[in-house]
C-alpha atoms as a PDB file:
ATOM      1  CA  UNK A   1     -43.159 115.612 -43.903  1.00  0.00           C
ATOM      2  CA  UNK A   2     -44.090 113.326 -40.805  1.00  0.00           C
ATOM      3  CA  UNK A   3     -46.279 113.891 -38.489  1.00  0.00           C
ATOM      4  CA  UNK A   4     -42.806 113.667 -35.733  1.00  0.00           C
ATOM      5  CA  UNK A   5     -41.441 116.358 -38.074  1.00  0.00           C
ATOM      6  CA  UNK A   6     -44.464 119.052 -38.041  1.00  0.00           C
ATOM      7  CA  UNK A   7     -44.894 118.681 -33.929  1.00  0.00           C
ATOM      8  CA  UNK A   8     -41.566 119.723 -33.723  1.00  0.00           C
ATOM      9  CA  UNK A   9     -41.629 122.346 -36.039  1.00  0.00           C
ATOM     10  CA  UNK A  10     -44.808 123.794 -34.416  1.00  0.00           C
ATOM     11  CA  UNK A  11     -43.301 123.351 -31.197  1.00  0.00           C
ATOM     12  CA  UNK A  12     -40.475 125.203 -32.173  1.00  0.00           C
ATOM     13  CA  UNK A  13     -42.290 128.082 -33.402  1.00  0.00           C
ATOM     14  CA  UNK A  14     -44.654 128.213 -30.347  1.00  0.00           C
ATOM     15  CA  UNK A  15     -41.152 128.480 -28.345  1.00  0.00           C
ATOM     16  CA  UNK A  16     -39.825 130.856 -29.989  1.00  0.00           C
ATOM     17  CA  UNK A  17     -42.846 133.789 -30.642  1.00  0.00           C
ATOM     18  CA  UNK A  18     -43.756 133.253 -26.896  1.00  0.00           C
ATOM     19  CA  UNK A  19     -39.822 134.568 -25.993  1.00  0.00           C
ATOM     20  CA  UNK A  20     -40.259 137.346 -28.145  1.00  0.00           C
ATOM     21  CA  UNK A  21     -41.495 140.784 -26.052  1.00  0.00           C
ATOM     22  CA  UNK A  22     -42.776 144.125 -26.969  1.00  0.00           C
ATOM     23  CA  UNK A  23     -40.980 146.857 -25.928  1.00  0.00           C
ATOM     24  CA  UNK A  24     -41.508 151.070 -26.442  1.00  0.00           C
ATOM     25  CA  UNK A  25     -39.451 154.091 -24.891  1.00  0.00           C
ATOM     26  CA  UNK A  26     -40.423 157.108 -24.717  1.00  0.00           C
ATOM     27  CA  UNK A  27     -37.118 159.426 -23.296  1.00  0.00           C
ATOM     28  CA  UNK A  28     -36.916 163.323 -22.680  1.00  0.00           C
ATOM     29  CA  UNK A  29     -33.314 164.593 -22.738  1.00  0.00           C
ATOM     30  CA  UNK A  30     -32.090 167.149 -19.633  1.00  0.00           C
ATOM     31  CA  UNK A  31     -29.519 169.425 -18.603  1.00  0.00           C
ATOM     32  CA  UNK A  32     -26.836 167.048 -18.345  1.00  0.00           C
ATOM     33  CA  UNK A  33     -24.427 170.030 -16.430  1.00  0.00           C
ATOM     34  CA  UNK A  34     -27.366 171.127 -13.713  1.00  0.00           C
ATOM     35  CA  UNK A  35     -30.701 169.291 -13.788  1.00  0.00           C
ATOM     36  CA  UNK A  36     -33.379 170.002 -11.107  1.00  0.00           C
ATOM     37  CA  UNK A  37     -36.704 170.943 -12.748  1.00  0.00           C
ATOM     38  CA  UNK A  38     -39.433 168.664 -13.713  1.00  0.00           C
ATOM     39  CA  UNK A  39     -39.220 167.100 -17.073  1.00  0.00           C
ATOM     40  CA  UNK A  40     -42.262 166.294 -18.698  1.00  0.00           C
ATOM     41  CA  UNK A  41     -42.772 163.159 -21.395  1.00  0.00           C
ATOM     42  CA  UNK A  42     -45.988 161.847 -23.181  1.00  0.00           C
ATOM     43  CA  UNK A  43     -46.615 158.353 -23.329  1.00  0.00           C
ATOM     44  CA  UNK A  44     -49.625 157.493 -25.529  1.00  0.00           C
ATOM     45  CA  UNK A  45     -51.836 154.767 -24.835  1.00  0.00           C
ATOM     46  CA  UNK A  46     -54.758 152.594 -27.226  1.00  0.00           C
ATOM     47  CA  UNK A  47     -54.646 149.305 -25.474  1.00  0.00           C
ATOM     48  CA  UNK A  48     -56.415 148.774 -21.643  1.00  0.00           C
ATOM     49  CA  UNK A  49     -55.902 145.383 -21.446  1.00  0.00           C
ATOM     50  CA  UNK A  50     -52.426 144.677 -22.134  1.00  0.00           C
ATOM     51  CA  UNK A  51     -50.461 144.089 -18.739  1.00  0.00           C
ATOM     52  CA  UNK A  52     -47.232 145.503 -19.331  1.00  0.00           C
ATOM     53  CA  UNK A  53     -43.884 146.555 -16.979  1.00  0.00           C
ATOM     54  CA  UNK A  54     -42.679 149.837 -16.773  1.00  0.00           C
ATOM     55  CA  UNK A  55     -38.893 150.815 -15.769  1.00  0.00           C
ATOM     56  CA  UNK A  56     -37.232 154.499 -16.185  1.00  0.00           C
ATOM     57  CA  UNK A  57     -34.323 154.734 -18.145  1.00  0.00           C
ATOM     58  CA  UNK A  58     -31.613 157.158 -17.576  1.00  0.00           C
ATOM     59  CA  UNK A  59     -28.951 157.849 -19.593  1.00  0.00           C
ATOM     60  CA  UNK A  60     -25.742 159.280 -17.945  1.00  0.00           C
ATOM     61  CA  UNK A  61     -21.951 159.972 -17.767  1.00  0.00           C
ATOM     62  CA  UNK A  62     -19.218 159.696 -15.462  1.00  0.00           C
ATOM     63  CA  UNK A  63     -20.397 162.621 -13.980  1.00  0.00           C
ATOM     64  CA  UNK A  64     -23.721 161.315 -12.572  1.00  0.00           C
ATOM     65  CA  UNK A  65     -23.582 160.832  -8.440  1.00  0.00           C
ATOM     66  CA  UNK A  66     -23.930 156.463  -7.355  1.00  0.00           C
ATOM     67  CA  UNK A  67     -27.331 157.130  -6.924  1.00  0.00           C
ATOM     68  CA  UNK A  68     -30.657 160.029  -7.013  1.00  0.00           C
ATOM     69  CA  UNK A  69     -33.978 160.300  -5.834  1.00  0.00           C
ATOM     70  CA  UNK A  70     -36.941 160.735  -8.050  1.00  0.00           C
ATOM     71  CA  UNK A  71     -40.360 161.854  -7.418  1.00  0.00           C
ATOM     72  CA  UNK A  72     -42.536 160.966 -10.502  1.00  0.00           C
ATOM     73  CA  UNK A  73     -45.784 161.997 -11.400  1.00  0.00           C
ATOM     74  CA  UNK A  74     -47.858 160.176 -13.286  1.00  0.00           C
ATOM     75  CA  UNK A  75     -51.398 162.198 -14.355  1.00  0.00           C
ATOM     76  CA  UNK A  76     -53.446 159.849 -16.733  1.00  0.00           C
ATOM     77  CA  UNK A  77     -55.837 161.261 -19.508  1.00  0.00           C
ATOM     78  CA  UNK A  78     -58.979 161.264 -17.104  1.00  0.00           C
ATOM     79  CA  UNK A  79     -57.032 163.355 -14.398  1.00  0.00           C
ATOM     80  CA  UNK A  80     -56.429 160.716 -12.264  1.00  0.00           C
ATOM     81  CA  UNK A  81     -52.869 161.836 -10.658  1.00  0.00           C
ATOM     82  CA  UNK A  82     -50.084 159.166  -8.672  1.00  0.00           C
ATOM     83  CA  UNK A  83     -47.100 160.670  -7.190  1.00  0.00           C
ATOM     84  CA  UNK A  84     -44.412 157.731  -6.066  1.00  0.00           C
ATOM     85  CA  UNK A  85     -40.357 157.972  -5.233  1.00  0.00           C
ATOM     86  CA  UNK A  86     -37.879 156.115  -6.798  1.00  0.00           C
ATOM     87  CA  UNK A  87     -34.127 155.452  -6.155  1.00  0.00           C
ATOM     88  CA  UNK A  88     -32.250 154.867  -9.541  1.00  0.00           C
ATOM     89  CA  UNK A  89     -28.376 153.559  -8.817  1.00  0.00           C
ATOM     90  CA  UNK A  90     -26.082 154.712 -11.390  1.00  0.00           C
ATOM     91  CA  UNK A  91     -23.295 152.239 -11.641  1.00  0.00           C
ATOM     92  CA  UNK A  92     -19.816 152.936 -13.099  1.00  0.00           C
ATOM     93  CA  UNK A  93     -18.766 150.036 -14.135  1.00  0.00           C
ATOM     94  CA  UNK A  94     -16.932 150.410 -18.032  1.00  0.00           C
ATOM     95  CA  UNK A  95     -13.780 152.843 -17.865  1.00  0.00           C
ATOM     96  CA  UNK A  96     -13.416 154.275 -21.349  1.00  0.00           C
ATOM     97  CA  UNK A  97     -17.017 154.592 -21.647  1.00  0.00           C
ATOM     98  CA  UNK A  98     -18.928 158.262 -22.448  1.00  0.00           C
ATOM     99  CA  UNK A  99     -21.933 157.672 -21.391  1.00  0.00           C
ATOM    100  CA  UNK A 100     -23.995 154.314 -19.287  1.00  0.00           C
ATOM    101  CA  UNK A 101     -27.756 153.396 -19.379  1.00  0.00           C
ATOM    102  CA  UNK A 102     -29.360 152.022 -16.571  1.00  0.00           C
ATOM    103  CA  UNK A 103     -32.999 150.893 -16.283  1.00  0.00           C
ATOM    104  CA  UNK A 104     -34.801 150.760 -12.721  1.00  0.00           C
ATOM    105  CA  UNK A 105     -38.186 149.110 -12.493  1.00  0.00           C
ATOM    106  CA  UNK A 106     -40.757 151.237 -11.748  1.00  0.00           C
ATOM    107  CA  UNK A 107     -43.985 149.060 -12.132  1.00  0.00           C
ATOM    108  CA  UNK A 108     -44.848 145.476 -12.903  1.00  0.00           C
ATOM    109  CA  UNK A 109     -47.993 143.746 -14.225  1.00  0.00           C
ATOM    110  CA  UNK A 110     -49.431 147.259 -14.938  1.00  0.00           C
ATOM    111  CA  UNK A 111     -52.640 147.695 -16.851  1.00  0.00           C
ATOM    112  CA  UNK A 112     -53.293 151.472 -18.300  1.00  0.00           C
ATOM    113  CA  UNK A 113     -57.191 151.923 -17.901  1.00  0.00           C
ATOM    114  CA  UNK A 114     -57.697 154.707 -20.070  1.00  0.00           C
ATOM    115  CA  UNK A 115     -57.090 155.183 -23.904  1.00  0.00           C
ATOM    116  CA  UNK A 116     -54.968 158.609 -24.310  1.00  0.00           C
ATOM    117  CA  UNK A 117     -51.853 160.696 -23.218  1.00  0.00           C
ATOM    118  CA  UNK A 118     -50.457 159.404 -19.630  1.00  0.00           C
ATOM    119  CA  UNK A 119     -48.364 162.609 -18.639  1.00  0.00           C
ATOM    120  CA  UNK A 120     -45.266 161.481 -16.892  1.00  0.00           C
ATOM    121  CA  UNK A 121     -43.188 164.142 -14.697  1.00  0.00           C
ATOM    122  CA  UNK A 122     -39.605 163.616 -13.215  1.00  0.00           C
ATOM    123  CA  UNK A 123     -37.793 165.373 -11.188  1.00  0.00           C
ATOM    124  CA  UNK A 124     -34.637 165.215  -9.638  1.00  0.00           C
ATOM    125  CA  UNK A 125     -34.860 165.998  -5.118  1.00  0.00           C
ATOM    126  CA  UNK A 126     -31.181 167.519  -6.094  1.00  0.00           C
ATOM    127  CA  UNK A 127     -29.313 168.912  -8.472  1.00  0.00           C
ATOM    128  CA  UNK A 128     -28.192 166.298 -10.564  1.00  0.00           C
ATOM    129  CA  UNK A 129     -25.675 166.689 -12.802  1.00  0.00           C
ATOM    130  CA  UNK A 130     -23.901 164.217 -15.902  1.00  0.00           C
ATOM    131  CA  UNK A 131     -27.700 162.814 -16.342  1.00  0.00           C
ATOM    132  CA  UNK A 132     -28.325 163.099 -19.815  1.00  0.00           C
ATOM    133  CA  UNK A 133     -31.682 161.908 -20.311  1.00  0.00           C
ATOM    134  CA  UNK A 134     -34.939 160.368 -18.607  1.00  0.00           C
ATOM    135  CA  UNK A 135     -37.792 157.911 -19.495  1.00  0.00           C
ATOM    136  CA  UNK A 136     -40.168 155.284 -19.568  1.00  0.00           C
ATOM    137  CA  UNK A 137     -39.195 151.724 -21.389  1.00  0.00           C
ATOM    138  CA  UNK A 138     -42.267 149.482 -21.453  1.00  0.00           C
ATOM    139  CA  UNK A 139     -42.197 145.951 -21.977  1.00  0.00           C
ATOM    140  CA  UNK A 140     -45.314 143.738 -22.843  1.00  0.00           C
END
């Protein structure tokens, strides 16, 4: 092998493990006829240095209004407690189709500071219905 031939392999691998990203969901199913109490989810946590983005993930039908309102409550394992709003858009965009998932960004460059159980609540400021199911997808 030349020396031409192992740069470029390197540089091919270097290319391609620095496109490849981490991802974990964690996704609590609801009432997908009438939803509008708090859902609860765990999401479990070892590593305070990775940054990381979070967006909720909803799964839903035909049913689902364009858009609902959020609040989301985020308690981390030392007690610490955020409470934030989001808008998720529910686009209907596939005839045919049973059910859609949409992902709305939530947080970016987010660093968890404690090792444990993050306690994540959502609920819906109306009824909601054709929602199927909630959560967080993380990406690192």
């Amino acid at each position: 092998m030349t020396l031409r031939s192992a740069i470029c392999i390197l540089s091919m691998v270097v290319v391609a493990t620095s496109c490849i990203s981490h991802h974990t969901s964690v996704v609590v199913d609801t009432p997908p006829h009438s939803w509008h109490e708090p859902m609860e989810l765990a999401y479990h946590n070892e590593d305070t240095l990775r940054v990381r983005d979070f967006r909720i993930v909803t799964y839903y039908s035909a049913e689902a209004p364009d858009s609902a309102k959020f609040e989301v409550v985020t308690v981390s394992p030392d007690g610490f407690k955020a409470t934030d709003t989001v808008i998720c858009w529910f686009p209907h965009q596939k005839a045919g189709r049973n059910y859609f998932e949409r992902q709305t960004t939530f947080r970016t460059e987010a660093v968890l500071r404690c090792k444990g159980t993050y306690n994540v609540t959502f609920t819906p400021t109306d009824t909601l219905n054709g929602v199927w199911a909630v959560g967080l997808n993380t990406t690192f």
